[in-house]
C-alpha atoms as a PDB file:
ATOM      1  CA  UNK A   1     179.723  50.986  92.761  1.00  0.00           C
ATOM      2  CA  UNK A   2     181.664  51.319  95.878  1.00  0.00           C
ATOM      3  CA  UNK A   3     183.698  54.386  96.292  1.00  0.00           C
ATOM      4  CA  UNK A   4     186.766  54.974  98.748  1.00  0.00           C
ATOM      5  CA  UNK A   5     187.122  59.167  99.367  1.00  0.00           C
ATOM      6  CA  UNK A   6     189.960  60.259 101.405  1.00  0.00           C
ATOM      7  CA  UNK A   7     191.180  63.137 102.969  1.00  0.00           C
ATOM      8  CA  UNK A   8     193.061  65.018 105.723  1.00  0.00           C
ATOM      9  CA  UNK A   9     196.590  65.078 103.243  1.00  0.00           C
ATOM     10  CA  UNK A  10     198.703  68.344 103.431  1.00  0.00           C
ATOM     11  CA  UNK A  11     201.757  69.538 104.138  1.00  0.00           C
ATOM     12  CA  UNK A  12     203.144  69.367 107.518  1.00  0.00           C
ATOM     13  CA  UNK A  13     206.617  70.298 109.353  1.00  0.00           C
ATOM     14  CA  UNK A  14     208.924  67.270 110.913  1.00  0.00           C
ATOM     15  CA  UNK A  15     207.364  66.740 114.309  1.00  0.00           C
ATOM     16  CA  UNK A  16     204.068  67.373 113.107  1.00  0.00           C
ATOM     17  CA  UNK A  17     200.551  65.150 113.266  1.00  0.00           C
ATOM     18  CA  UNK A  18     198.174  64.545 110.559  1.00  0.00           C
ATOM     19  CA  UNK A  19     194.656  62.258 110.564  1.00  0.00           C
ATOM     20  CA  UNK A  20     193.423  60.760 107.096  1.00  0.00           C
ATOM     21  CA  UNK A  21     190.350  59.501 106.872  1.00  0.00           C
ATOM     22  CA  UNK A  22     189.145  57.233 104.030  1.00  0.00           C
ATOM     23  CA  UNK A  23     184.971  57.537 103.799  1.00  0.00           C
ATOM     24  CA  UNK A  24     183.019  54.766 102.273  1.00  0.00           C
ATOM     25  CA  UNK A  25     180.393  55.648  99.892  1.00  0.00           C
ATOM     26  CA  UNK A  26     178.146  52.194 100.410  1.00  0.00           C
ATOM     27  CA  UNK A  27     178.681  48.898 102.375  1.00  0.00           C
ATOM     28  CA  UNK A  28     181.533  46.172 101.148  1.00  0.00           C
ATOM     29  CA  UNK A  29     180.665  43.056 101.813  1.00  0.00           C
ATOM     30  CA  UNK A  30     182.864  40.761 103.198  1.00  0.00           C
ATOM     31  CA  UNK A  31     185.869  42.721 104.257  1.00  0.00           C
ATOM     32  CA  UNK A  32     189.396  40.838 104.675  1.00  0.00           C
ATOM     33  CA  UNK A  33     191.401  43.508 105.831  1.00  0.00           C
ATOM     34  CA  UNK A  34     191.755  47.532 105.827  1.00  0.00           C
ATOM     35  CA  UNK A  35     195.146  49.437 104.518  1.00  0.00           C
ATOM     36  CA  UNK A  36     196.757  52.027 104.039  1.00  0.00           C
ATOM     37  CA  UNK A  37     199.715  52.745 101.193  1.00  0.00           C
ATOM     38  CA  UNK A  38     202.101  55.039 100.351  1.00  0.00           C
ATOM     39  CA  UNK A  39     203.888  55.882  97.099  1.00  0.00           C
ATOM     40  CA  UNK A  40     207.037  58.059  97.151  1.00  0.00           C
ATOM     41  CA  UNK A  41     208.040  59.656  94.080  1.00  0.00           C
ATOM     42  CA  UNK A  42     210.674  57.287  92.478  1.00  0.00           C
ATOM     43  CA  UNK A  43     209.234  54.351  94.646  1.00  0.00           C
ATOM     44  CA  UNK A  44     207.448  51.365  94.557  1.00  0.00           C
ATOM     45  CA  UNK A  45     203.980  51.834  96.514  1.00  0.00           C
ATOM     46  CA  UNK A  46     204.868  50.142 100.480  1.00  0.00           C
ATOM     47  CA  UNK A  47     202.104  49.375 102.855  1.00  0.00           C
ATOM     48  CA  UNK A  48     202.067  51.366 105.423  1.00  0.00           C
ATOM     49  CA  UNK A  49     199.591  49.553 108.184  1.00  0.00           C
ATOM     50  CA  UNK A  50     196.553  46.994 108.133  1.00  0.00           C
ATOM     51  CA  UNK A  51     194.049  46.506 110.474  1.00  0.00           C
ATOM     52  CA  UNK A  52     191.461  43.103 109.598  1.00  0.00           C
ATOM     53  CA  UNK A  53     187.737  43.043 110.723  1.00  0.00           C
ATOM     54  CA  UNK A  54     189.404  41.626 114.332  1.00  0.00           C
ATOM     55  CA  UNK A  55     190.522  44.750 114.832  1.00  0.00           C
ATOM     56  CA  UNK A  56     194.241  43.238 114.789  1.00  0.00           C
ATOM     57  CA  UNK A  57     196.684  46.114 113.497  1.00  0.00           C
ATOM     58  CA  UNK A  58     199.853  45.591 111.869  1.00  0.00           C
ATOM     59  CA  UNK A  59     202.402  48.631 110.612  1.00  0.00           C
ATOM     60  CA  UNK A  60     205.531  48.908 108.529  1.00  0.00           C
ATOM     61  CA  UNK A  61     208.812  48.769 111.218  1.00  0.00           C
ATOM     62  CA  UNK A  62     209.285  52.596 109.566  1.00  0.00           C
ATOM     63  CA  UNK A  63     206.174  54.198 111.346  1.00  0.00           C
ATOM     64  CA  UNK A  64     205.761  51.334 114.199  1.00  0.00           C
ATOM     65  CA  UNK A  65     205.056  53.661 117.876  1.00  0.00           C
ATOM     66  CA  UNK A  66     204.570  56.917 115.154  1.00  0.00           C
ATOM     67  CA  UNK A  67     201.514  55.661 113.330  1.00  0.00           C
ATOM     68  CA  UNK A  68     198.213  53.881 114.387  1.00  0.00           C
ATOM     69  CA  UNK A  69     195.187  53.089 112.047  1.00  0.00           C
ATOM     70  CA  UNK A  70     191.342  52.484 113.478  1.00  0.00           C
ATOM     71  CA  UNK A  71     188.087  51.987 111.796  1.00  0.00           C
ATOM     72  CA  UNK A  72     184.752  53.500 112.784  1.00  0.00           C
ATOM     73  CA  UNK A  73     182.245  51.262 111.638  1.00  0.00           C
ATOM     74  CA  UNK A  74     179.434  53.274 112.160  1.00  0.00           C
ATOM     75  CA  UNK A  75     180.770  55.969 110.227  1.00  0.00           C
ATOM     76  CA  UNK A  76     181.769  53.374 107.800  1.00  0.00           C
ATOM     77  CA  UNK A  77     185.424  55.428 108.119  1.00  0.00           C
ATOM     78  CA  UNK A  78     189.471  54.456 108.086  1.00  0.00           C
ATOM     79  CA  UNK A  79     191.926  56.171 109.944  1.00  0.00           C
ATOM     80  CA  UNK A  80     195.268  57.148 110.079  1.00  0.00           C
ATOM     81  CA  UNK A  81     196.771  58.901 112.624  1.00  0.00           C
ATOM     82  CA  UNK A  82     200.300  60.050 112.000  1.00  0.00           C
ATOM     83  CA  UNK A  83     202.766  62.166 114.463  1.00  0.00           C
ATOM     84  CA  UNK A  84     206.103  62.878 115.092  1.00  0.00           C
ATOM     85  CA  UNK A  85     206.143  63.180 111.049  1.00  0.00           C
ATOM     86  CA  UNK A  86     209.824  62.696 108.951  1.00  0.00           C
ATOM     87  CA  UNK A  87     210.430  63.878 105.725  1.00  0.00           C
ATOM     88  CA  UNK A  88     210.543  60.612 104.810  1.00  0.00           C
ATOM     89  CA  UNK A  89     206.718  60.200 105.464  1.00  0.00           C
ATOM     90  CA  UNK A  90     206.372  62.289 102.123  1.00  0.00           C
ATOM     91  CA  UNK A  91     204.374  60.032  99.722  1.00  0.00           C
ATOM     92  CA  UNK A  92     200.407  59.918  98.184  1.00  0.00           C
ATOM     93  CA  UNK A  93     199.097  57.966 100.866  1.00  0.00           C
ATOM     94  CA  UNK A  94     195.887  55.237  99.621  1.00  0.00           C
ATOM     95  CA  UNK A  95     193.302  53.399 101.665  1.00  0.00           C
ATOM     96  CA  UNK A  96     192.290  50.108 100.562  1.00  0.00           C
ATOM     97  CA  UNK A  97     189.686  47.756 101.032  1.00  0.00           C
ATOM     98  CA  UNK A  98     189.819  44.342 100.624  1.00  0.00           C
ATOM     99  CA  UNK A  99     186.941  42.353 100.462  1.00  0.00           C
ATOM    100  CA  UNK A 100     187.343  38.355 100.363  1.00  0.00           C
ATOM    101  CA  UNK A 101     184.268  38.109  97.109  1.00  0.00           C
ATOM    102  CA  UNK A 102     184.827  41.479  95.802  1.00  0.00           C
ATOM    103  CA  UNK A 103     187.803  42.274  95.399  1.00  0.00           C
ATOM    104  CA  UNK A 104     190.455  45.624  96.255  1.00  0.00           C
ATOM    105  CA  UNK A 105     188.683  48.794  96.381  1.00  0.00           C
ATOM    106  CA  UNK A 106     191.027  52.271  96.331  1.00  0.00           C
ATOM    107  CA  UNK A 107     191.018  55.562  97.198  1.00  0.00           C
ATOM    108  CA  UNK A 108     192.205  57.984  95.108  1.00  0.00           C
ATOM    109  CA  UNK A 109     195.209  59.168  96.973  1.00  0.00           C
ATOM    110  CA  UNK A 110     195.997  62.230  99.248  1.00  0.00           C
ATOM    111  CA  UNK A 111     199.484  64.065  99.257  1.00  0.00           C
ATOM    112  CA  UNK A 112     201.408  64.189 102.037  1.00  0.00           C
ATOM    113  CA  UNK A 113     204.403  66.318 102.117  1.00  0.00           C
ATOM    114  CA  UNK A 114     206.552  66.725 105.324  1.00  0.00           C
ATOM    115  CA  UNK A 115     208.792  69.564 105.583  1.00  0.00           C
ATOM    116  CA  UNK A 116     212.732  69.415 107.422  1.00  0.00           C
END
């Protein structure tokens, strides 16, 4: 069993940066795509940005130019590099893996809470 640990969540003033990482425990085989997610409290769950084993990104028009994702392969570890953080950021943010014989893998979530 495969298990998706992230970290880096806290809370942060408007303005601010933040980096979560999401750490594979073992090796997922065949990988369509990498994500992040975000779940607001009243909210459904939005993603947030992709990136696909190209390397080809893709982000949510709300954190386009504010937001970038990467992946470290030999690390075997997903990014996300937020800055210039809103209030409106404030959400559990997930990573997920999605692997094309497999299926979704998640993390267990990471609270981010950005202050006005």
């Amino acid at each position: 069993q495969v298990y998706l640990v992230e970290s880096g969540g806290g809370l942060v003033q408007a303005g601010g940066s933040l980096r979560l990482s999401c750490a594979a425990s073992g090796s997922i085989p065949q990988i369509n795509y990498k994500g992040w997610y975000r779940q607001a409290p009243g909210k459904q769950r939005e993603l947030v940005a992709t990136i696909n084993s190209d390397g080809r990104t893709d982000y949510t028009d709300s954190v386009k130019g504010r937001f970038t994702i990467s992946n470290d392969s030999a690390k075997n570890t997903l990014y996300l590099q937020m800055t210039s953080m809103k209030p409106e950021d404030t959400a559990v943010y997930y990573c997920v893996v999605l692997s094309v014989v497999a299926g979704a893998y998640w993390g267990q979530g990471t609270q981010v809470t950005v202050s006005s």
